[in-house]
PDB file of N, CA and C in Angstrom:
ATOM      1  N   UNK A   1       7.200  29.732 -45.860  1.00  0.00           N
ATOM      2  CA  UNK A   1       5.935  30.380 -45.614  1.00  0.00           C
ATOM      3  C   UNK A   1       5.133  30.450 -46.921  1.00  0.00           C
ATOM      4  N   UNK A   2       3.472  30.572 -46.718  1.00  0.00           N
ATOM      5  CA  UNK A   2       2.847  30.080 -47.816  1.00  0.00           C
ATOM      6  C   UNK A   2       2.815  31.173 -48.526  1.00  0.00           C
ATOM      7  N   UNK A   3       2.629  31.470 -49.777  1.00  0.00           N
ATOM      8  CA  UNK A   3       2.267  33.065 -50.361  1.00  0.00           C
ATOM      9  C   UNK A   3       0.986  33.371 -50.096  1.00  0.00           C
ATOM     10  N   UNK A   4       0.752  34.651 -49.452  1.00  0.00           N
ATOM     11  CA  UNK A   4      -0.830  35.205 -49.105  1.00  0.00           C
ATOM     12  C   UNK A   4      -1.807  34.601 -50.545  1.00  0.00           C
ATOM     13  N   UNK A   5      -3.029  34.173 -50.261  1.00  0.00           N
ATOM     14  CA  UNK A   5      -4.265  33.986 -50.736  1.00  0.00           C
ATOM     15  C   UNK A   5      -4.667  35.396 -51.300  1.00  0.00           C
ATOM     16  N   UNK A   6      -4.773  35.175 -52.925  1.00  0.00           N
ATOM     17  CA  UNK A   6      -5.635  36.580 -53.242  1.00  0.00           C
ATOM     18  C   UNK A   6      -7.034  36.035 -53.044  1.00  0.00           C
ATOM     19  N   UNK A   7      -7.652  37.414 -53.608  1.00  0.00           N
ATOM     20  CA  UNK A   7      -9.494  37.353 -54.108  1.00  0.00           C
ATOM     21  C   UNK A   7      -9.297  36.269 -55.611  1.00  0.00           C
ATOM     22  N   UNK A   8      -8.269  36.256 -56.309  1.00  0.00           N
ATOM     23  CA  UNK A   8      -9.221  35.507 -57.189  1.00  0.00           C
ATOM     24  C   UNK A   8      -8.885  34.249 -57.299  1.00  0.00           C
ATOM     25  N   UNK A   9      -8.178  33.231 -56.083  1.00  0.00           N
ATOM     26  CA  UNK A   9      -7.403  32.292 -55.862  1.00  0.00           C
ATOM     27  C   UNK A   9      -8.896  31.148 -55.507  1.00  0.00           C
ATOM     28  N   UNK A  10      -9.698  31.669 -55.239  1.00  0.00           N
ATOM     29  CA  UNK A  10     -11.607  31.199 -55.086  1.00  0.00           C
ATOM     30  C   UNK A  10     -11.889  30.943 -55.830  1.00  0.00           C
ATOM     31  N   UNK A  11     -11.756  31.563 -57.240  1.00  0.00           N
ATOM     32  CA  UNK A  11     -12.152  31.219 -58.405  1.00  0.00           C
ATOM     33  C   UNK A  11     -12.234  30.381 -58.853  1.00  0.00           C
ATOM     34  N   UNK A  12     -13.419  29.452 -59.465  1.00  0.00           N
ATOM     35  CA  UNK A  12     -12.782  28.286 -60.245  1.00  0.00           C
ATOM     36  C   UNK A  12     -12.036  28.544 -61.407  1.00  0.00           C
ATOM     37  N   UNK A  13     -11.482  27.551 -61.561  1.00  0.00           N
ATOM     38  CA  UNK A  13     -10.453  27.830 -62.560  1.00  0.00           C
ATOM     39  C   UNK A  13     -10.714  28.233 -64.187  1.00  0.00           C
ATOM     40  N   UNK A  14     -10.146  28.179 -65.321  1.00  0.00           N
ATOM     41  CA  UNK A  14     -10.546  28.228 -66.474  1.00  0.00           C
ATOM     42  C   UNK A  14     -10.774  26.693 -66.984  1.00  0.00           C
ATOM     43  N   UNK A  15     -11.944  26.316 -67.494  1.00  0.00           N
ATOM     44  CA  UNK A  15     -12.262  24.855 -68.030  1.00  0.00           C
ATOM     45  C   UNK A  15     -10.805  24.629 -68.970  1.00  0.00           C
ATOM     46  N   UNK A  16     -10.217  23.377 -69.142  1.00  0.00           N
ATOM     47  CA  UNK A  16      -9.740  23.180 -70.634  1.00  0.00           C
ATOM     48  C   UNK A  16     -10.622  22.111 -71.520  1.00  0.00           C
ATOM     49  N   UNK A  17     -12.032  22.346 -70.605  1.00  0.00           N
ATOM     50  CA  UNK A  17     -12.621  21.127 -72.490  1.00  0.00           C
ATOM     51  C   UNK A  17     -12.678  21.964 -72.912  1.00  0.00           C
ATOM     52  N   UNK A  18     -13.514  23.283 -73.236  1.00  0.00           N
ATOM     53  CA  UNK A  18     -13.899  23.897 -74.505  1.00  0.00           C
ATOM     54  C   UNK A  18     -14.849  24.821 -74.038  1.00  0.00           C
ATOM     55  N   UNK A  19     -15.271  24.657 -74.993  1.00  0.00           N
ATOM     56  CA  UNK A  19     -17.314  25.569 -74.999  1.00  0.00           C
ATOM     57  C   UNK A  19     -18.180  25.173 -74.625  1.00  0.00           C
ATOM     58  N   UNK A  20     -17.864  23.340 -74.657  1.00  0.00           N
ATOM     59  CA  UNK A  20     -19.034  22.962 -74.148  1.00  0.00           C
ATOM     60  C   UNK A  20     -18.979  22.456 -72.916  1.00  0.00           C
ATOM     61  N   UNK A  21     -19.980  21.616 -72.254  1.00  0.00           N
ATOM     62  CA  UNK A  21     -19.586  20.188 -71.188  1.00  0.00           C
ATOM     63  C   UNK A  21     -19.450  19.145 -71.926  1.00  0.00           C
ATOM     64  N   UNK A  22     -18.731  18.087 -71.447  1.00  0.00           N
ATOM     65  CA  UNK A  22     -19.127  16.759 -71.958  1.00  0.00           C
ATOM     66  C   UNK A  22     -18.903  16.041 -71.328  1.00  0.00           C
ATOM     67  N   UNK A  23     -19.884  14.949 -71.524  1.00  0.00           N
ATOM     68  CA  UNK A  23     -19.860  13.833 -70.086  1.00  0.00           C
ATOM     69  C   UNK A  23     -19.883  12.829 -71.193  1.00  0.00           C
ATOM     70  N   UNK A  24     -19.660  11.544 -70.499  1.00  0.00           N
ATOM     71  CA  UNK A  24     -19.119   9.980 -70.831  1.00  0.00           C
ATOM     72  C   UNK A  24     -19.924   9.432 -70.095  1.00  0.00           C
ATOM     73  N   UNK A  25     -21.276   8.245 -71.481  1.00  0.00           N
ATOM     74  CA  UNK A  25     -22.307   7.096 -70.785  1.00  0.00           C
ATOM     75  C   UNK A  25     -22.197   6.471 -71.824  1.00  0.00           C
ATOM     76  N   UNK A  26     -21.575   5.069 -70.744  1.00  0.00           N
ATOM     77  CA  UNK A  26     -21.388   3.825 -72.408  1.00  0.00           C
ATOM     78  C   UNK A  26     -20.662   4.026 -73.348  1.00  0.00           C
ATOM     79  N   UNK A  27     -19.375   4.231 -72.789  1.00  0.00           N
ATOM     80  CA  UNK A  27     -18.795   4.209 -73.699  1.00  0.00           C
ATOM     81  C   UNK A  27     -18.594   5.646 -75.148  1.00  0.00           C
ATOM     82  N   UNK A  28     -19.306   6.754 -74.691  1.00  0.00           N
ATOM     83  CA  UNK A  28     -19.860   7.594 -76.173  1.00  0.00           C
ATOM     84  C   UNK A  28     -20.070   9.220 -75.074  1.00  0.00           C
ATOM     85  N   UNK A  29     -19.782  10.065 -75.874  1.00  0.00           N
ATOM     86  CA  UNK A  29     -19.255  10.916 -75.500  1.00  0.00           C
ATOM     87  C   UNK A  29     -20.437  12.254 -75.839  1.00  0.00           C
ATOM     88  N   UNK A  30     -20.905  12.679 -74.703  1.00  0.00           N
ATOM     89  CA  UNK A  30     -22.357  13.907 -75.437  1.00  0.00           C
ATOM     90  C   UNK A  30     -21.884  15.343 -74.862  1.00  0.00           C
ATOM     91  N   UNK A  31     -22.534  16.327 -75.787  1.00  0.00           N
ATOM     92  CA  UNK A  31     -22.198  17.489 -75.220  1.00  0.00           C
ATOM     93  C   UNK A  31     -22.995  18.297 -74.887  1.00  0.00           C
ATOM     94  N   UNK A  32     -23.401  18.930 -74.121  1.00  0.00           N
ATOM     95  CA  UNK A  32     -24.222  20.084 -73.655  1.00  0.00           C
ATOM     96  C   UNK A  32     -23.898  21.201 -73.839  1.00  0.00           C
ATOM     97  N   UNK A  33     -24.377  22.535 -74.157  1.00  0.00           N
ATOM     98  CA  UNK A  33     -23.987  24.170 -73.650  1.00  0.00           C
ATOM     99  C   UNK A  33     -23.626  24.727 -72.603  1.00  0.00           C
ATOM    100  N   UNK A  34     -23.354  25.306 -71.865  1.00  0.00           N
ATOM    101  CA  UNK A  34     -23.299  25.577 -70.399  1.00  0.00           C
ATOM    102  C   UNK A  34     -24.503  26.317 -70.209  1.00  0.00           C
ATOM    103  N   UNK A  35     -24.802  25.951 -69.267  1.00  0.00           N
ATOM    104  CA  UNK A  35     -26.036  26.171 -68.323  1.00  0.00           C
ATOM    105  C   UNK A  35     -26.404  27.344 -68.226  1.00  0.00           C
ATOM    106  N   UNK A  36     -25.631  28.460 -68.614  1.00  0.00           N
ATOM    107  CA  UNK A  36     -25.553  29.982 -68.162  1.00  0.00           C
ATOM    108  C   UNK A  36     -26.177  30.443 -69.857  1.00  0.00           C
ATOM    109  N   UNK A  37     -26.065  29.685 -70.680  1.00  0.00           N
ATOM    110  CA  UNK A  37     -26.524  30.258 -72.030  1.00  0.00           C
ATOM    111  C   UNK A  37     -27.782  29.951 -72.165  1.00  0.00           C
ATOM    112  N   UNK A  38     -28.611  29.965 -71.477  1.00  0.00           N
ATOM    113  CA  UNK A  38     -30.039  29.476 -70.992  1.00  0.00           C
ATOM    114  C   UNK A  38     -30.969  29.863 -69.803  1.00  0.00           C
ATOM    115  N   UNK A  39     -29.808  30.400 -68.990  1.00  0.00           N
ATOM    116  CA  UNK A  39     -30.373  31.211 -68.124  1.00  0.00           C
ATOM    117  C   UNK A  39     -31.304  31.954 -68.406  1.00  0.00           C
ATOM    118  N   UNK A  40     -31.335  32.853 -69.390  1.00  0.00           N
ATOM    119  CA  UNK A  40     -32.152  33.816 -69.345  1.00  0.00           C
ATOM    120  C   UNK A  40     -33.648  33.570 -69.690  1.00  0.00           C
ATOM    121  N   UNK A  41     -33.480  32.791 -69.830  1.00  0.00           N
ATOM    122  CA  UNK A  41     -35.558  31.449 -70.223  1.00  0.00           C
ATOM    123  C   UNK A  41     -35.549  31.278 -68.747  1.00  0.00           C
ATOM    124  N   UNK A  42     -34.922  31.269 -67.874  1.00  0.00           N
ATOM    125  CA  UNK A  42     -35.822  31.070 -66.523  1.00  0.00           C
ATOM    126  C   UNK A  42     -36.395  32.113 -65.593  1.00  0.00           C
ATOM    127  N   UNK A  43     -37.492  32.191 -65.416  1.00  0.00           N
ATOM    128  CA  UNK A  43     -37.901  33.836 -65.217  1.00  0.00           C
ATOM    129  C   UNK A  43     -37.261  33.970 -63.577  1.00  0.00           C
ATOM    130  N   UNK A  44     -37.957  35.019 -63.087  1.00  0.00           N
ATOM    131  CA  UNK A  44     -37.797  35.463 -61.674  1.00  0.00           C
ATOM    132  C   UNK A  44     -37.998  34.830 -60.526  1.00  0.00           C
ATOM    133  N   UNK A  45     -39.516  34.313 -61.297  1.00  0.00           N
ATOM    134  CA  UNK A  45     -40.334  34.019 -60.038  1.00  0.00           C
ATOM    135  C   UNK A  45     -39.783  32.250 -59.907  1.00  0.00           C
ATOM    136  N   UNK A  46     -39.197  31.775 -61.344  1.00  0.00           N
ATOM    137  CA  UNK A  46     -38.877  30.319 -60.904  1.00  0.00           C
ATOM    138  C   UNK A  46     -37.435  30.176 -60.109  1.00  0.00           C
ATOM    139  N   UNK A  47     -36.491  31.063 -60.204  1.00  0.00           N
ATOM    140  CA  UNK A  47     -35.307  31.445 -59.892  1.00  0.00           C
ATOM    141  C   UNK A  47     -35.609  31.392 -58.218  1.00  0.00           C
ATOM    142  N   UNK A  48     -37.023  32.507 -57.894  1.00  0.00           N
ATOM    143  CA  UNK A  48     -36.799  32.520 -56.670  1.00  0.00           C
ATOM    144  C   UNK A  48     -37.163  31.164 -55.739  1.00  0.00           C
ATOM    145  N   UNK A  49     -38.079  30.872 -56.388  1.00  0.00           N
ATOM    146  CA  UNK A  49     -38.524  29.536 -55.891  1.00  0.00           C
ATOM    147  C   UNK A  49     -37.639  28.522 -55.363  1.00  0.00           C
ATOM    148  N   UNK A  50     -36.746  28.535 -56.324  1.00  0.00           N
ATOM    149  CA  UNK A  50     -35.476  27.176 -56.576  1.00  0.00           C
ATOM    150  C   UNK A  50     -34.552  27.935 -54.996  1.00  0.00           C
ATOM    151  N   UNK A  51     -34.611  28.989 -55.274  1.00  0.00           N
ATOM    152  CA  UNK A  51     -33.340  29.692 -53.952  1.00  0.00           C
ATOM    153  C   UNK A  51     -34.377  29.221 -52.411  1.00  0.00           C
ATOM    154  N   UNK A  52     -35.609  29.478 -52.192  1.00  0.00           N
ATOM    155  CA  UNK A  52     -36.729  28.864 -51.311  1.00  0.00           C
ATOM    156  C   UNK A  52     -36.262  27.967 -51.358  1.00  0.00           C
ATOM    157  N   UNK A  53     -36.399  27.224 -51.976  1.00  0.00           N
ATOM    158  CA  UNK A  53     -36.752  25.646 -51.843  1.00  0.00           C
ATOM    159  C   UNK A  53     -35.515  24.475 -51.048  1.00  0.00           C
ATOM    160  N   UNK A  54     -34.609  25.407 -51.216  1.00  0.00           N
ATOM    161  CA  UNK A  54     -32.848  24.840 -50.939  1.00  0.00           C
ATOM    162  C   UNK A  54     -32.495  24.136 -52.094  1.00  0.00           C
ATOM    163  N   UNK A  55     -32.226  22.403 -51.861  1.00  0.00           N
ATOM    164  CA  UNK A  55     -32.125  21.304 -52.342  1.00  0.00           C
ATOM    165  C   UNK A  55     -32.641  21.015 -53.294  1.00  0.00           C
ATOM    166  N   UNK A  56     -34.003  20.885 -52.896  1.00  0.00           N
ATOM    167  CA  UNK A  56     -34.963  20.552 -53.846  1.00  0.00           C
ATOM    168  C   UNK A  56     -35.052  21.668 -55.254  1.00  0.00           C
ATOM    169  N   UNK A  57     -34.842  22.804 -54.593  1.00  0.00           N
ATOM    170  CA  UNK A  57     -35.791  23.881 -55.654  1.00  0.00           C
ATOM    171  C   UNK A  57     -34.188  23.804 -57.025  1.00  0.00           C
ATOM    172  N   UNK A  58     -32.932  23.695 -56.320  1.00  0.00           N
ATOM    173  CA  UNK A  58     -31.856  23.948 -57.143  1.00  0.00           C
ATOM    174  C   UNK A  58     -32.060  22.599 -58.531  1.00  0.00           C
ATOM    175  N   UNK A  59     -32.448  21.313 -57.633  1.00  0.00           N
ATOM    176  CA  UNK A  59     -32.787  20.540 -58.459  1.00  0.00           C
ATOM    177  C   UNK A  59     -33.830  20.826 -59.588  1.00  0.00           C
ATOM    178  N   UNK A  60     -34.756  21.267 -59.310  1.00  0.00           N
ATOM    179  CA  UNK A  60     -36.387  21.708 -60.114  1.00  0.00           C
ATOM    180  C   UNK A  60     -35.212  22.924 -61.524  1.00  0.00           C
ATOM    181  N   UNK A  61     -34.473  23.787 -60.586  1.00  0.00           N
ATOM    182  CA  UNK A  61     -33.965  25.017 -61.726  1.00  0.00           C
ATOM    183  C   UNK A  61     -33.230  23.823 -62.648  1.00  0.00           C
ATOM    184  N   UNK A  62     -32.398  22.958 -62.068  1.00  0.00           N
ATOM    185  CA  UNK A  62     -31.525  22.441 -63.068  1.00  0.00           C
ATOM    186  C   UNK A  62     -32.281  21.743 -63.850  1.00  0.00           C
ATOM    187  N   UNK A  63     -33.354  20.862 -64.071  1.00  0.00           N
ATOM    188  CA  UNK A  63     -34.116  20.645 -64.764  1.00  0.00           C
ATOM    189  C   UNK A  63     -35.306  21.064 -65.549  1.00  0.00           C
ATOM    190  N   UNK A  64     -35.035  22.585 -64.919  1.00  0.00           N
ATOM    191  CA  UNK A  64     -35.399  23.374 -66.206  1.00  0.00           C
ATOM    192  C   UNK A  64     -34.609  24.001 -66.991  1.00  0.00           C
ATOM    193  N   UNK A  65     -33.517  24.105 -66.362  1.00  0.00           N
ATOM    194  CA  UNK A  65     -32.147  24.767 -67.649  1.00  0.00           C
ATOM    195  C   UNK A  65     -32.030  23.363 -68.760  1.00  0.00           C
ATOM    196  N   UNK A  66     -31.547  22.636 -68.293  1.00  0.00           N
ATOM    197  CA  UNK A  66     -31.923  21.453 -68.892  1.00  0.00           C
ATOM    198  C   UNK A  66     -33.063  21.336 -70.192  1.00  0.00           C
ATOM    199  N   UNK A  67     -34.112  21.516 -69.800  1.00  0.00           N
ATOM    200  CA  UNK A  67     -35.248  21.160 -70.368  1.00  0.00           C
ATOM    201  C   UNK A  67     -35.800  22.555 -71.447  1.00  0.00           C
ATOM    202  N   UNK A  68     -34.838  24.116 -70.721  1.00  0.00           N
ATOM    203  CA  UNK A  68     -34.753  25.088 -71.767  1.00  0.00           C
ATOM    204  C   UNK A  68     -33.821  25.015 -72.772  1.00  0.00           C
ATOM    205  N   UNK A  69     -32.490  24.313 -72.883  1.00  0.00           N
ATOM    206  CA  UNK A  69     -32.011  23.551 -73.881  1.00  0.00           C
ATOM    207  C   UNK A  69     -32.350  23.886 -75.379  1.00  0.00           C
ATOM    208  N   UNK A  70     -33.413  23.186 -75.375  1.00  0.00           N
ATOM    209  CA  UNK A  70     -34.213  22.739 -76.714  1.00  0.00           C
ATOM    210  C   UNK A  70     -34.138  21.704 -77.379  1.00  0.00           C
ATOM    211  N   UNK A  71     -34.739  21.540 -78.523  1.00  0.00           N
ATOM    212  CA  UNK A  71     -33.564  20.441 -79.688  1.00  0.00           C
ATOM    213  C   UNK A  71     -31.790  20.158 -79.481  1.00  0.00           C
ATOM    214  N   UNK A  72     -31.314  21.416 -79.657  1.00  0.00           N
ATOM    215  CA  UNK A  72     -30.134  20.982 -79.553  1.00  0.00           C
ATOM    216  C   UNK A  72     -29.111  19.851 -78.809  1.00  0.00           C
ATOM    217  N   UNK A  73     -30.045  19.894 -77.575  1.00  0.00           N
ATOM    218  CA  UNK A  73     -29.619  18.921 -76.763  1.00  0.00           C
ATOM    219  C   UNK A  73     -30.264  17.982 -76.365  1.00  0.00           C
ATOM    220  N   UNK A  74     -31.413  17.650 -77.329  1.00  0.00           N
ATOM    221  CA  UNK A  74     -32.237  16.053 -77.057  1.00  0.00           C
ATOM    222  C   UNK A  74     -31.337  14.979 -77.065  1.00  0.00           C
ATOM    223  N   UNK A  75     -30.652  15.066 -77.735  1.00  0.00           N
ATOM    224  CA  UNK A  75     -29.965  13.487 -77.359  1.00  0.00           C
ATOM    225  C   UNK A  75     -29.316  13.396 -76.253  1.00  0.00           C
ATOM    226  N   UNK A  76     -28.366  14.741 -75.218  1.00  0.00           N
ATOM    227  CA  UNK A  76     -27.637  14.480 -74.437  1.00  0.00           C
ATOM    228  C   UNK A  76     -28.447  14.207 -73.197  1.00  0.00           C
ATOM    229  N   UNK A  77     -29.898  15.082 -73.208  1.00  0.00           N
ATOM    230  CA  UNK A  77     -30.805  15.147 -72.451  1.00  0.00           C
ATOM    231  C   UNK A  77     -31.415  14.012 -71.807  1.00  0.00           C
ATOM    232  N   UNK A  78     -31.432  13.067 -73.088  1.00  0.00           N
ATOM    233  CA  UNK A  78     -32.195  11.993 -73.092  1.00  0.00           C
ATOM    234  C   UNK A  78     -31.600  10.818 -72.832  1.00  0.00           C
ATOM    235  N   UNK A  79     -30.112  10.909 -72.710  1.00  0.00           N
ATOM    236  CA  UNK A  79     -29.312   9.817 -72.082  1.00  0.00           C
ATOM    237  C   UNK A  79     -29.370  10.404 -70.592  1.00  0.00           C
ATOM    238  N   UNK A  80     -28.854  11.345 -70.043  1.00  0.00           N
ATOM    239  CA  UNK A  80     -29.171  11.823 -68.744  1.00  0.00           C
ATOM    240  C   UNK A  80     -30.640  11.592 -68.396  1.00  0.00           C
ATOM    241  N   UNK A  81     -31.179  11.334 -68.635  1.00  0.00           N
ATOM    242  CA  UNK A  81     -32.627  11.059 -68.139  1.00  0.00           C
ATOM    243  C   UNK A  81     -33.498   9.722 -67.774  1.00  0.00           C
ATOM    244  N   UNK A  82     -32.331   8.701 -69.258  1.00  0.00           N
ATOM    245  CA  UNK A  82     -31.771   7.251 -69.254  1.00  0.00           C
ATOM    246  C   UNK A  82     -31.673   7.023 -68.126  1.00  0.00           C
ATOM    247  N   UNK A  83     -30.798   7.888 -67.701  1.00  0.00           N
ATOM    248  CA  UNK A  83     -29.321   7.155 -66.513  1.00  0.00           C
ATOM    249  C   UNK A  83     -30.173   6.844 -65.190  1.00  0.00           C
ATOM    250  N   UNK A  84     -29.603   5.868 -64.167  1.00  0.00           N
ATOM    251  CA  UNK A  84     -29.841   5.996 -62.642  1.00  0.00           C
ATOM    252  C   UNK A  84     -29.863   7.132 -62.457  1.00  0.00           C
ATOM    253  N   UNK A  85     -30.546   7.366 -61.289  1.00  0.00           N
ATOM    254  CA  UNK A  85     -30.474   9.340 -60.822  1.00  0.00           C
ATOM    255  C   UNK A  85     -28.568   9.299 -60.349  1.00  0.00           C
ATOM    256  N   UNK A  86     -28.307   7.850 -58.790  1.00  0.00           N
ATOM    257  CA  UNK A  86     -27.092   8.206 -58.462  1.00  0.00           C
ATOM    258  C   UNK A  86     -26.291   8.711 -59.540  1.00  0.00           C
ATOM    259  N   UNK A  87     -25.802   7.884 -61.150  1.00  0.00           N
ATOM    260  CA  UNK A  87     -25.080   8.255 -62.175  1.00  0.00           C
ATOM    261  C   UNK A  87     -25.278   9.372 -62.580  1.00  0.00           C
ATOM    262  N   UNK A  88     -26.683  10.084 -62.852  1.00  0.00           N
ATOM    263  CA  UNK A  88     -27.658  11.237 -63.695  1.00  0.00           C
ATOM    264  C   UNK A  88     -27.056  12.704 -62.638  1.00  0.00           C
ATOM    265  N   UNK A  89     -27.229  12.979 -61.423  1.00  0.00           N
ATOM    266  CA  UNK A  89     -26.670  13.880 -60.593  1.00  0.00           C
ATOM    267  C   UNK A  89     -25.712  14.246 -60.340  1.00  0.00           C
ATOM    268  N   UNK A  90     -24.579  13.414 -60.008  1.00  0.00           N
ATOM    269  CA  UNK A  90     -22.982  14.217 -60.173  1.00  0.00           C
ATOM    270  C   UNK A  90     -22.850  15.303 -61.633  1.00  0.00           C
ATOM    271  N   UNK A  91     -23.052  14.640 -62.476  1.00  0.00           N
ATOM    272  CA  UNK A  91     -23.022  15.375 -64.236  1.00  0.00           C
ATOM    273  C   UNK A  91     -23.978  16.390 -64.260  1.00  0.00           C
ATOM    274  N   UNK A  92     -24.980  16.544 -63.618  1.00  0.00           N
ATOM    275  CA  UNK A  92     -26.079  17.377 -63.895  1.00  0.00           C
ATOM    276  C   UNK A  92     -25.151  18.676 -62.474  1.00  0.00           C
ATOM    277  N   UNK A  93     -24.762  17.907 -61.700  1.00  0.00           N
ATOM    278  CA  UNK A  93     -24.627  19.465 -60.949  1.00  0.00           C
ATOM    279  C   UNK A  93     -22.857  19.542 -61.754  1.00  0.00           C
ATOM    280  N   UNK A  94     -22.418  18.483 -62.361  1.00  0.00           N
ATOM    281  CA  UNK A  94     -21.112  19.522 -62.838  1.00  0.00           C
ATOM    282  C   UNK A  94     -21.457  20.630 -64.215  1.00  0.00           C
ATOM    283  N   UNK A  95     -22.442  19.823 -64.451  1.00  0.00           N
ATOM    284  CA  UNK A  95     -22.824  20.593 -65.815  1.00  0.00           C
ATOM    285  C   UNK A  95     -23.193  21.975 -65.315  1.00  0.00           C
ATOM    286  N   UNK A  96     -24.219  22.261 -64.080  1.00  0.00           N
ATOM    287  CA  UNK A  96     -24.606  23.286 -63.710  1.00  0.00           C
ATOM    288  C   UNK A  96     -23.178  24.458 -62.945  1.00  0.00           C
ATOM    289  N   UNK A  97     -22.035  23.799 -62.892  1.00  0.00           N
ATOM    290  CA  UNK A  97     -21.161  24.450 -62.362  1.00  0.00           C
ATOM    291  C   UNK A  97     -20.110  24.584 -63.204  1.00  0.00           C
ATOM    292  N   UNK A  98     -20.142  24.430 -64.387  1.00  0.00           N
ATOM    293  CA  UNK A  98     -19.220  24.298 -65.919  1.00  0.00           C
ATOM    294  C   UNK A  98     -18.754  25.313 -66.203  1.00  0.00           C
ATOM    295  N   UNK A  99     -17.921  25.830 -66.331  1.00  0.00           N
ATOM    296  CA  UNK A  99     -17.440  27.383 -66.660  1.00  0.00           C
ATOM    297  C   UNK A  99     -16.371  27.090 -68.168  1.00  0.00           C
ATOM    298  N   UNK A 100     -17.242  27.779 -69.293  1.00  0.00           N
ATOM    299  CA  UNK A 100     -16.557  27.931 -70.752  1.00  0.00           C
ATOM    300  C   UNK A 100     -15.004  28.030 -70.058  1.00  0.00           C
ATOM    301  N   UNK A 101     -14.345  27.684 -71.601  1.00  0.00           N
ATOM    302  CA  UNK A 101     -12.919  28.494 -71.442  1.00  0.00           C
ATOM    303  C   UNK A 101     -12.821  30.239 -70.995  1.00  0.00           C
ATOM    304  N   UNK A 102     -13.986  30.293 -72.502  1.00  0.00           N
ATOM    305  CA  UNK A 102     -14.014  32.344 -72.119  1.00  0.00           C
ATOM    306  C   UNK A 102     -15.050  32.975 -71.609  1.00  0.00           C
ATOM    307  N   UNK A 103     -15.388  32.147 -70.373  1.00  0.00           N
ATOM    308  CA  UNK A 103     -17.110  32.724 -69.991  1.00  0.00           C
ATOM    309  C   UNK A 103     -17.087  32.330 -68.140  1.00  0.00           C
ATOM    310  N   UNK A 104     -18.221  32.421 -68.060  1.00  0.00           N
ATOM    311  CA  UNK A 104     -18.498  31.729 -66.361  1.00  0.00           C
ATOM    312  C   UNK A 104     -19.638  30.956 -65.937  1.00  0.00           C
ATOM    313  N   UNK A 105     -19.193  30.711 -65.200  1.00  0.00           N
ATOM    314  CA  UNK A 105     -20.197  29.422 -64.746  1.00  0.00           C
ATOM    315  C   UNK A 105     -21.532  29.941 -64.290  1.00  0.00           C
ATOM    316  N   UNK A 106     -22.854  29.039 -64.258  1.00  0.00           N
ATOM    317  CA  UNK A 106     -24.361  29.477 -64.099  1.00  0.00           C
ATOM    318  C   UNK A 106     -24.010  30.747 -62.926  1.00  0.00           C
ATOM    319  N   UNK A 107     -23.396  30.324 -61.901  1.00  0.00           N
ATOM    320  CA  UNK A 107     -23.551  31.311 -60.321  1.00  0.00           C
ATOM    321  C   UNK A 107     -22.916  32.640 -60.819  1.00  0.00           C
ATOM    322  N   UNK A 108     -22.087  32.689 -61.443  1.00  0.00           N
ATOM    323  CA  UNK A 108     -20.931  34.108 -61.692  1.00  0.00           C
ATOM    324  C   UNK A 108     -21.145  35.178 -62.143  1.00  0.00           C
TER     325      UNK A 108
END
């Protein structure tokens, strides 16, 4: 018999890359922040929009977390932006669902 399911068995797990994300294009290896250290540059009213919008609007937020960034992440930015969308989207929503070693992911 299986062992009962707790509450925190939902959880995603703890990352083991690190602090950051990092994704692989060509060979070369870029890193991003997690998405949640940026949150707070996106106001209310764009937040609510993106939750409206479904699909679309989650896309519009992630490319503004993205794009609140800054410098720091022009180069990783700018290969993701390179890319085909099919290639550019899996990474952009794992990035948006990335949870630090000692932190949580954008939703948490």
């Amino acid at each position: 018999m299986a062992a009962p399911r707790k509450p925190q068995d939902r959880l995603a797990k703890k990352a083991d890359e690190g602090e950051n994300f990092t994704f692989e294009h060509d060979g070369e290896s870029f890193e991003l922040p997690p998405a949640s250290t940026v949150a707070h540059c996106i106001t209310g009213r764009q937040t609510r929009q993106s939750v409206i919008d479904g699909d679309l609007g989650q896309l519009r937020l992630a490319f503004l977390l993205l794009d609140a960034l800054g410098d720091d992440a022009d180069e990783a930015r700018e290969v993701l932006y390179s890319m085909p969308s099919p290639d550019m989207m899996p990474i952009v929503f794992r990035w948006l669902s990335f949870k630090p070693a000692d932190g949580a992911s954008l939703g948490e």
